[in-house]
PDB file of N, CA and C in Angstrom:
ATOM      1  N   UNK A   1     -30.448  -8.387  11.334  1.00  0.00           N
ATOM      2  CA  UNK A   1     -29.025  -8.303  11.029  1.00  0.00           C
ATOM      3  C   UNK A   1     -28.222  -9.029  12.101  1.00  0.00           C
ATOM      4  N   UNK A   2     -27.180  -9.541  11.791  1.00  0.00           N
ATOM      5  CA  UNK A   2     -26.142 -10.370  12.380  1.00  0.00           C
ATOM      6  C   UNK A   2     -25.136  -9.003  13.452  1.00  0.00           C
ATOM      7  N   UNK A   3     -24.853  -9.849  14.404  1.00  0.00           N
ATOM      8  CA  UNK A   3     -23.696  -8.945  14.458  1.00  0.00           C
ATOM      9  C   UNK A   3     -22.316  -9.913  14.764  1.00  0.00           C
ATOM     10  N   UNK A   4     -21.309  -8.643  14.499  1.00  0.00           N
ATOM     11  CA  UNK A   4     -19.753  -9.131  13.930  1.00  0.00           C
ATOM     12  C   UNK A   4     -19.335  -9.467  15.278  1.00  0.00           C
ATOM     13  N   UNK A   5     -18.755 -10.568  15.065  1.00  0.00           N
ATOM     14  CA  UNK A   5     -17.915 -11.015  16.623  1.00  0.00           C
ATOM     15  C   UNK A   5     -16.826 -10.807  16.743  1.00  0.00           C
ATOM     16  N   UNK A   6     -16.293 -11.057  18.355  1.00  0.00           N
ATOM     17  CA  UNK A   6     -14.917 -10.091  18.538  1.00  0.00           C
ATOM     18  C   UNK A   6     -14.061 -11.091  18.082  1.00  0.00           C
ATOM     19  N   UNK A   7     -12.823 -10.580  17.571  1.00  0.00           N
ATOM     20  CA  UNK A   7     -12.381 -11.130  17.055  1.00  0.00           C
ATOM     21  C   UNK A   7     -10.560 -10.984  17.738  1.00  0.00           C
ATOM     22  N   UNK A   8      -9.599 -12.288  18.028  1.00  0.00           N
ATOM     23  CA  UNK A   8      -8.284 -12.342  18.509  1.00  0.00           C
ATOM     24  C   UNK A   8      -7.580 -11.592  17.828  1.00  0.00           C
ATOM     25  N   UNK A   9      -7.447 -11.843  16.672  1.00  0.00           N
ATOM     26  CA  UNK A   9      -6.287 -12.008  15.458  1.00  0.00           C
ATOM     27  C   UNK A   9      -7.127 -11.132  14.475  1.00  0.00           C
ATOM     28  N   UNK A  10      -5.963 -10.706  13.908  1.00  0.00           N
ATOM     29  CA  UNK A  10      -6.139 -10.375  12.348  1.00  0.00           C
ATOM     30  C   UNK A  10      -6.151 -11.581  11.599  1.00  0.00           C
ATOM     31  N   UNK A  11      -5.820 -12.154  12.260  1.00  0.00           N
ATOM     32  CA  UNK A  11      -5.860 -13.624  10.993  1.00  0.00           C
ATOM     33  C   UNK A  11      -7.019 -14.496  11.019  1.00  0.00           C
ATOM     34  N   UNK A  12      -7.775 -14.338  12.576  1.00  0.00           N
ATOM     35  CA  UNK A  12      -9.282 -14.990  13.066  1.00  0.00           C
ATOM     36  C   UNK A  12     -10.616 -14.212  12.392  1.00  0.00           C
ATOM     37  N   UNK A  13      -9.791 -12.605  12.388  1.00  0.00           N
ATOM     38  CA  UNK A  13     -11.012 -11.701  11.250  1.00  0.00           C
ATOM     39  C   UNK A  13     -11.171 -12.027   9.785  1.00  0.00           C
ATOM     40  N   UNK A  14      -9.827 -11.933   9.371  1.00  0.00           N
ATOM     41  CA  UNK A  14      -9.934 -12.204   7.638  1.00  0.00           C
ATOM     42  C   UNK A  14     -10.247 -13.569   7.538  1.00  0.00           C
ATOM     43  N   UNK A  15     -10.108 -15.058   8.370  1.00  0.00           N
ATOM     44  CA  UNK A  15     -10.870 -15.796   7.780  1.00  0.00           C
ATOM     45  C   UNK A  15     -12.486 -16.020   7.629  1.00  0.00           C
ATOM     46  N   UNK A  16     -12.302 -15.280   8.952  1.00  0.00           N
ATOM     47  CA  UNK A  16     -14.262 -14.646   9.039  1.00  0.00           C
ATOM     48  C   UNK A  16     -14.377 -14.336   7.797  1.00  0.00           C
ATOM     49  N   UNK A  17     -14.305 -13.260   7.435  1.00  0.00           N
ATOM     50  CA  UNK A  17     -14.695 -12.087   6.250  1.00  0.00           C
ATOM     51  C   UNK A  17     -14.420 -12.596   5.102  1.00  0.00           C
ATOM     52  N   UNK A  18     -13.992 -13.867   5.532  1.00  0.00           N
ATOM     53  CA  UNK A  18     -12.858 -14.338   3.830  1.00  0.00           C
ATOM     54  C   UNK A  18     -14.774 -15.672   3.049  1.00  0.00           C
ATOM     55  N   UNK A  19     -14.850 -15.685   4.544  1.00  0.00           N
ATOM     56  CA  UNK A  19     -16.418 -16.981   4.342  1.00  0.00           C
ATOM     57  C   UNK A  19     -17.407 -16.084   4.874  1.00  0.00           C
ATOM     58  N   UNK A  20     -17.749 -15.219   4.852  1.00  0.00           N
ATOM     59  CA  UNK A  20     -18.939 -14.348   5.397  1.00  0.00           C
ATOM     60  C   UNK A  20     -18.765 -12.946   5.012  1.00  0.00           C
ATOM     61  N   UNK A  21     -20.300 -12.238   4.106  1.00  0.00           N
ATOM     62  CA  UNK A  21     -20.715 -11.415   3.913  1.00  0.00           C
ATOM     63  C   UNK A  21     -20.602 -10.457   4.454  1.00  0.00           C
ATOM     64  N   UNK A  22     -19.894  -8.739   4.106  1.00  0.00           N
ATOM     65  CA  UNK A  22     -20.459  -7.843   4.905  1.00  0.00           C
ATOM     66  C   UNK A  22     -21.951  -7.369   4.610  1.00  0.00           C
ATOM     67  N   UNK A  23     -22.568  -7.916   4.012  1.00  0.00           N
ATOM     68  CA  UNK A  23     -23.796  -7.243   3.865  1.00  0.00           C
ATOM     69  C   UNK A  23     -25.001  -7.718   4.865  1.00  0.00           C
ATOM     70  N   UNK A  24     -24.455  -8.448   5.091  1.00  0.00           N
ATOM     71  CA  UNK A  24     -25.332  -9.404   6.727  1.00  0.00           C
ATOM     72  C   UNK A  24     -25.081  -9.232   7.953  1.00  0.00           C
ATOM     73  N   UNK A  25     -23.945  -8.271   8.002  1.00  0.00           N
ATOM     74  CA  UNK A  25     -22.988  -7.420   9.140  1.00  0.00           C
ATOM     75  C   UNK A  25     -23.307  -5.445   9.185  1.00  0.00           C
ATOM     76  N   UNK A  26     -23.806  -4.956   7.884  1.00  0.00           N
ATOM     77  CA  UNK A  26     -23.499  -3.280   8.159  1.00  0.00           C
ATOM     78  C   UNK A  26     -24.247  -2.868   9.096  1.00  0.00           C
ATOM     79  N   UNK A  27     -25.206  -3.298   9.484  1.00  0.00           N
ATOM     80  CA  UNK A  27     -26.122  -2.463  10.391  1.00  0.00           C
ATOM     81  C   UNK A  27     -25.332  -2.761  12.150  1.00  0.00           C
ATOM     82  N   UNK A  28     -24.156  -3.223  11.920  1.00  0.00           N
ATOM     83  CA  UNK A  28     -23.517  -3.453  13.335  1.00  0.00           C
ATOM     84  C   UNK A  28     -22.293  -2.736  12.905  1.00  0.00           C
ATOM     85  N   UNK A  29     -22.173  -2.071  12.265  1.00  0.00           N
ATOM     86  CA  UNK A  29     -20.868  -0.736  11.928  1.00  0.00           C
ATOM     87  C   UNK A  29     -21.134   0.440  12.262  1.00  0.00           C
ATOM     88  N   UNK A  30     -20.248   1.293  12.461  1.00  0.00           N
ATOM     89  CA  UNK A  30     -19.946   2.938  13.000  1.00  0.00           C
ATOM     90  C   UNK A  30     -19.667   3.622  11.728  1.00  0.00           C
ATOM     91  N   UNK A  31     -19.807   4.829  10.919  1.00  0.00           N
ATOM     92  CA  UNK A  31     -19.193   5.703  10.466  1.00  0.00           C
ATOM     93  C   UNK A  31     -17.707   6.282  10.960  1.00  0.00           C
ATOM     94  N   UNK A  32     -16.473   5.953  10.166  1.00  0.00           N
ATOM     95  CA  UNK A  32     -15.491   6.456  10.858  1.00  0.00           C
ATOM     96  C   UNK A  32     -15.001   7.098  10.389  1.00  0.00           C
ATOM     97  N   UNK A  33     -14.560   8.621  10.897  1.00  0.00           N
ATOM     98  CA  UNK A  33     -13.765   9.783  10.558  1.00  0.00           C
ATOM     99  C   UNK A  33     -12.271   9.297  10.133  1.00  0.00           C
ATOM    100  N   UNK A  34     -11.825   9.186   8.883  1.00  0.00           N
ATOM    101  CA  UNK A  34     -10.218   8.619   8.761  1.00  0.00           C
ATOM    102  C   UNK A  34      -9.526   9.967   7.939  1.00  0.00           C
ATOM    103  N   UNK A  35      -8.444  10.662   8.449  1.00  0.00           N
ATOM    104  CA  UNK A  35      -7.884  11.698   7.828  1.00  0.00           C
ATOM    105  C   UNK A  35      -6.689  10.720   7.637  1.00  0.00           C
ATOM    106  N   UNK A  36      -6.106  11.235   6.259  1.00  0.00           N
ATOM    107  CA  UNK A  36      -4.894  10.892   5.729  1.00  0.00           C
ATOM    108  C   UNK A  36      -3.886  12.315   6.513  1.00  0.00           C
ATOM    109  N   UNK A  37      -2.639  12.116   6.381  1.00  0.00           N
ATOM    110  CA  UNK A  37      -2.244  13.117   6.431  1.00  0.00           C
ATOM    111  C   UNK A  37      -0.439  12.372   5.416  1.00  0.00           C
ATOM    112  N   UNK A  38      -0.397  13.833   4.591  1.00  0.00           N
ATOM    113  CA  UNK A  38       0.536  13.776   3.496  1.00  0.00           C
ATOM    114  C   UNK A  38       1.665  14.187   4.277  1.00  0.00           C
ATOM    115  N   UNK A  39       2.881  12.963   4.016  1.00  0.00           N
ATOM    116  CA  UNK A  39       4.153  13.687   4.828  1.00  0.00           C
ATOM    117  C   UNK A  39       4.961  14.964   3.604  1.00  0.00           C
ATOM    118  N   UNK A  40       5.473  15.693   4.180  1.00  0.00           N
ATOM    119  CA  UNK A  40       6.176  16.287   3.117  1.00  0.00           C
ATOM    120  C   UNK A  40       7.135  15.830   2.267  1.00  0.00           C
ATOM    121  N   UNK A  41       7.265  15.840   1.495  1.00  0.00           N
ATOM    122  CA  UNK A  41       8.593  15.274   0.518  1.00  0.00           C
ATOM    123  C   UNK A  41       9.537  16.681   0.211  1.00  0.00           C
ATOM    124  N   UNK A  42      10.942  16.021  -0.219  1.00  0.00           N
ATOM    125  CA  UNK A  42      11.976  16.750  -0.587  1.00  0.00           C
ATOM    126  C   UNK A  42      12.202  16.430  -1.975  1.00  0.00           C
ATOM    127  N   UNK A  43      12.837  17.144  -2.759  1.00  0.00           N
ATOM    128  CA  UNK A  43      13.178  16.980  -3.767  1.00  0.00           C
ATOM    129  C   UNK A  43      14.515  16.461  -4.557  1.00  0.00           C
ATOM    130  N   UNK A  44      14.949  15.849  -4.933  1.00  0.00           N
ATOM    131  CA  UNK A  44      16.049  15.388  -5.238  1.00  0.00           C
ATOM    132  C   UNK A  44      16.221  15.724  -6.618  1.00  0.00           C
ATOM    133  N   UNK A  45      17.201  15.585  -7.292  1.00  0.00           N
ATOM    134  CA  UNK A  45      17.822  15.992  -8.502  1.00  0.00           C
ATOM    135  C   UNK A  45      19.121  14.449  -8.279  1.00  0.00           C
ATOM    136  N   UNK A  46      18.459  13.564  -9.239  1.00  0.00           N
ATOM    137  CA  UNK A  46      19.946  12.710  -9.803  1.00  0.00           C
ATOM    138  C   UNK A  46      19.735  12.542 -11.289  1.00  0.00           C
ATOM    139  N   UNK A  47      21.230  12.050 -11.841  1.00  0.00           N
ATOM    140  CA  UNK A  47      20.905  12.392 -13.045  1.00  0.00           C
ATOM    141  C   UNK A  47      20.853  10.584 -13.562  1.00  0.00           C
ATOM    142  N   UNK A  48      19.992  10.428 -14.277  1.00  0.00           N
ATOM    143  CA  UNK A  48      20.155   8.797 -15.120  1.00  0.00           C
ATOM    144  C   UNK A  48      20.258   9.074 -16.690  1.00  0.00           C
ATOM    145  N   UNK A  49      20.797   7.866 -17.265  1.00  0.00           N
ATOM    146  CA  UNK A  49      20.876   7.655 -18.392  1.00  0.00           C
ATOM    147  C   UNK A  49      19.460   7.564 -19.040  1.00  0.00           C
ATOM    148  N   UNK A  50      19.897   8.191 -20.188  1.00  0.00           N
ATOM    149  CA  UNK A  50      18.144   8.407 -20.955  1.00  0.00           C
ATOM    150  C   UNK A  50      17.213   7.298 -21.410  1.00  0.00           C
ATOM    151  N   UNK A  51      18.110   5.813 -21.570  1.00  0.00           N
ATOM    152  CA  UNK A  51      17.598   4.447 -21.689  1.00  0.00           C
ATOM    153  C   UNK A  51      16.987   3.845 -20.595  1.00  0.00           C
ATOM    154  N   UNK A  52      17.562   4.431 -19.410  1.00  0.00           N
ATOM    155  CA  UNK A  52      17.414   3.645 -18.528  1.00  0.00           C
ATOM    156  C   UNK A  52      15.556   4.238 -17.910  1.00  0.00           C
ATOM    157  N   UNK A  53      15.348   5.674 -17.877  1.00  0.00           N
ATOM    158  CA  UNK A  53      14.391   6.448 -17.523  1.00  0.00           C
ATOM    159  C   UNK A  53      13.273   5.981 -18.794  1.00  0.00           C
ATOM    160  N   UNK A  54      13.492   5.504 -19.263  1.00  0.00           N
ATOM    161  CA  UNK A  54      12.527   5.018 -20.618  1.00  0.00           C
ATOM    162  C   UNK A  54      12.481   3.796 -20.647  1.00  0.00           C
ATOM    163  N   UNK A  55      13.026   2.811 -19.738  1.00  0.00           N
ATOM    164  CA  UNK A  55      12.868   1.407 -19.688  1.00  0.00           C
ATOM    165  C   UNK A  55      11.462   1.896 -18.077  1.00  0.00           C
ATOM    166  N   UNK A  56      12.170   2.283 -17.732  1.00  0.00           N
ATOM    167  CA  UNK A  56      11.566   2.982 -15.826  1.00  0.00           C
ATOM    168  C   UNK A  56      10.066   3.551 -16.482  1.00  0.00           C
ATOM    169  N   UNK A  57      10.001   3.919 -17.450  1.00  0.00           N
ATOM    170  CA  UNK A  57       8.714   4.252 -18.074  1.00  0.00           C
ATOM    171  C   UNK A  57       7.873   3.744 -18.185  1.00  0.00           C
ATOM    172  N   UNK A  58       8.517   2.471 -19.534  1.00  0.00           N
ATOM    173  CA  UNK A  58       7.802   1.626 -19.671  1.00  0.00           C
ATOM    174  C   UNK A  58       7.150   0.680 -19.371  1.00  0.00           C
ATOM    175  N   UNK A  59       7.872   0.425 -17.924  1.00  0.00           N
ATOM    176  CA  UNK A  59       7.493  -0.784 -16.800  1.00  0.00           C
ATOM    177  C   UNK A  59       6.236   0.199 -15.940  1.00  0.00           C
ATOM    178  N   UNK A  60       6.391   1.205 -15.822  1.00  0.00           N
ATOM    179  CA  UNK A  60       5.843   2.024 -14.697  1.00  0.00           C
ATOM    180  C   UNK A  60       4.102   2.043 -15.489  1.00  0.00           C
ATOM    181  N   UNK A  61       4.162   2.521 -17.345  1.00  0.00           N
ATOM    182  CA  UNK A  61       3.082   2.115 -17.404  1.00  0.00           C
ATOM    183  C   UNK A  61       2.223   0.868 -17.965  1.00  0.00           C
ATOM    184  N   UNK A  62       3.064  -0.070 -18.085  1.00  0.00           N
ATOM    185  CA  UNK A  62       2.429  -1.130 -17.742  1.00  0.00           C
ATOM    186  C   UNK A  62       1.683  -1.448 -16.034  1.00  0.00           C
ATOM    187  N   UNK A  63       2.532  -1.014 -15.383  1.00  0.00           N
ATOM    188  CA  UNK A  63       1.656  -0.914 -13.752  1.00  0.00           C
ATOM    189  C   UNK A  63       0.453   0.060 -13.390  1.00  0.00           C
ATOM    190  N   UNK A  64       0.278   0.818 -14.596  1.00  0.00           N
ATOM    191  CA  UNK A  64      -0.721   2.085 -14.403  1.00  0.00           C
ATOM    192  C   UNK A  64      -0.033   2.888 -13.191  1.00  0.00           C
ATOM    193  N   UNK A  65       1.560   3.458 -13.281  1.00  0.00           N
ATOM    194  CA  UNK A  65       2.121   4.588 -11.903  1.00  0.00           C
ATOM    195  C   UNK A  65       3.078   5.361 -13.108  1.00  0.00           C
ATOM    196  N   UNK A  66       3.422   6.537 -12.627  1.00  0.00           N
ATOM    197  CA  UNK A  66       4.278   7.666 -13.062  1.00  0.00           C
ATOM    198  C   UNK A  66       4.902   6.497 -12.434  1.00  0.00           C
ATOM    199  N   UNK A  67       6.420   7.280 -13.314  1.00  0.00           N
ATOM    200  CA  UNK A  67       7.828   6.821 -13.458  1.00  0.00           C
ATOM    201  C   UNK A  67       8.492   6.922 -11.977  1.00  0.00           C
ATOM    202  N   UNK A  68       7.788   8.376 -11.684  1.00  0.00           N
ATOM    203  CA  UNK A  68       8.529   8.693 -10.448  1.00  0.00           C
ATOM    204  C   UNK A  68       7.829   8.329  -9.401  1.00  0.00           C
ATOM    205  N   UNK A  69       6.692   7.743  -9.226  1.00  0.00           N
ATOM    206  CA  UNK A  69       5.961   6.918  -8.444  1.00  0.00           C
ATOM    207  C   UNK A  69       6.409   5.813  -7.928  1.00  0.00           C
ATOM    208  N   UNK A  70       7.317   5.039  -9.588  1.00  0.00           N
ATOM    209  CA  UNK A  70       7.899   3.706  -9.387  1.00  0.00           C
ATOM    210  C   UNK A  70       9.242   3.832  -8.683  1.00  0.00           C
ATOM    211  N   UNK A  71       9.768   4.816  -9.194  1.00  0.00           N
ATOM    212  CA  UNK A  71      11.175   4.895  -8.763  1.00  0.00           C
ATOM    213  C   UNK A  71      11.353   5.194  -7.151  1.00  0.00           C
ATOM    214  N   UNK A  72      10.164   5.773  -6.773  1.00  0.00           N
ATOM    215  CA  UNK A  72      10.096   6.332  -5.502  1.00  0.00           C
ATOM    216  C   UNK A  72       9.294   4.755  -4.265  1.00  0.00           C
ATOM    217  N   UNK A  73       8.586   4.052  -5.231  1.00  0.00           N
ATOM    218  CA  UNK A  73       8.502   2.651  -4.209  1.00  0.00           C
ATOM    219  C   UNK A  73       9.475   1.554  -4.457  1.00  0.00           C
ATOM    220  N   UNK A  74      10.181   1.445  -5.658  1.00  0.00           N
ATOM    221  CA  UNK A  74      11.979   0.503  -5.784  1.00  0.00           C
ATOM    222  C   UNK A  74      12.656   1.059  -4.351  1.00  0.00           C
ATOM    223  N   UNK A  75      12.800   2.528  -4.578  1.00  0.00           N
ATOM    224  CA  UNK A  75      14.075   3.022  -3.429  1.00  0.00           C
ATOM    225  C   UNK A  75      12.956   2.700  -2.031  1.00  0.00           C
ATOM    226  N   UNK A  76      12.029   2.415  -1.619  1.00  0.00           N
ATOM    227  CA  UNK A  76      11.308   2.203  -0.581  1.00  0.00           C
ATOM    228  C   UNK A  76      12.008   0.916  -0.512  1.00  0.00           C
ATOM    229  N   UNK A  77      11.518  -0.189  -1.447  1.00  0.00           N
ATOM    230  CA  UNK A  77      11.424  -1.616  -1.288  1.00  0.00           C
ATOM    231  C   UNK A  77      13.034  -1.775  -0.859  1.00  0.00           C
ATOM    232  N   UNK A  78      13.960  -1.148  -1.235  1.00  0.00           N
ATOM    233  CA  UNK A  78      15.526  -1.207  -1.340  1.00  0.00           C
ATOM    234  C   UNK A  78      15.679  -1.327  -0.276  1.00  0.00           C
ATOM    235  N   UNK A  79      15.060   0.063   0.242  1.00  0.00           N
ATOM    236  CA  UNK A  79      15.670   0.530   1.750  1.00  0.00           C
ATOM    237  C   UNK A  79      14.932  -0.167   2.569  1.00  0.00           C
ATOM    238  N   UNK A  80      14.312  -0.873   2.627  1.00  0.00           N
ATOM    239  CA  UNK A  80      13.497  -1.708   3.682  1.00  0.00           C
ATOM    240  C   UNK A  80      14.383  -3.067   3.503  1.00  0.00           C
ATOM    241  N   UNK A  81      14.429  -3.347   2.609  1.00  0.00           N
ATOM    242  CA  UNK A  81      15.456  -4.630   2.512  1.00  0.00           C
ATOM    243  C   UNK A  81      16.585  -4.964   2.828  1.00  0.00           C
ATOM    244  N   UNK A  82      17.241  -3.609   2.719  1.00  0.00           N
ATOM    245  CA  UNK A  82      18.521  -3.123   3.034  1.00  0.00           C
ATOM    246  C   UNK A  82      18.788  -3.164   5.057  1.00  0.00           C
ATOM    247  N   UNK A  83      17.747  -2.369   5.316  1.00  0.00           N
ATOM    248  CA  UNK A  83      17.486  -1.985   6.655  1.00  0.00           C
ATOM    249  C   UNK A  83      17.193  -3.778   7.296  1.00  0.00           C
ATOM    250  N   UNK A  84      16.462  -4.455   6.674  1.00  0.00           N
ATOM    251  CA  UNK A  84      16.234  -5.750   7.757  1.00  0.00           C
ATOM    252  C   UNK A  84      17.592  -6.925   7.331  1.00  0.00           C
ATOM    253  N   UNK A  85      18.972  -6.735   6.285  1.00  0.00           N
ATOM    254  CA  UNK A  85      20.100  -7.437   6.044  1.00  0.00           C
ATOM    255  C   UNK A  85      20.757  -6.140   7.714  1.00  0.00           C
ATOM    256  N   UNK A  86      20.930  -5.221   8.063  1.00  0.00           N
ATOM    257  CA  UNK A  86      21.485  -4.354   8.710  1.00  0.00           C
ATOM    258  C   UNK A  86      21.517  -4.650  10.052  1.00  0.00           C
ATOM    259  N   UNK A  87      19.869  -5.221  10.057  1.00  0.00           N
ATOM    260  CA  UNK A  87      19.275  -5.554  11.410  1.00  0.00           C
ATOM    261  C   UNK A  87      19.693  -6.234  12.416  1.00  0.00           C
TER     262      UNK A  87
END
């Protein structure tokens, strides 16, 4: 087995990995313990128009996500966009 070289960049790794196998590399890997941890969420109550939550539907399953999945990464993408015009 090969082993993986050190690498500068994230950008010097993925072109590695982008032209080379991990299967010629596992026996130079660790098992790693990764816990997620779930932040809490709050709940909100707004009210939308009933066309509009049924357009929000229909897009959401074409993406394979709940409605409120989508609606909840739009107001992400917003506020991140929002936040770097602020900046």
């Amino acid at each position: 087995m090969k082993k993986i070289p050190k690498f500068k960049t994230d950008e010097e790794a993925a072109r590695f990995w982008a032209t080379h196998s991990f299967e010629e590399y596992y026996k130079d890997t660790k098992h790693a313990e990764i816990r997620f941890v779930k932040r809490p969420k709050k709940t909100v109550a707004i009210r939308l128009d009933p066309d509009d939550i049924k357009s929000v539907e229909v897009i959401a399953e074409r993406k394979g996500l709940s409605y409120t999945a989508l609606l909840r990464m739009w107001i992400k993408e917003y506020l991140a966009k929002e936040a770097k015009h602020t900046a």
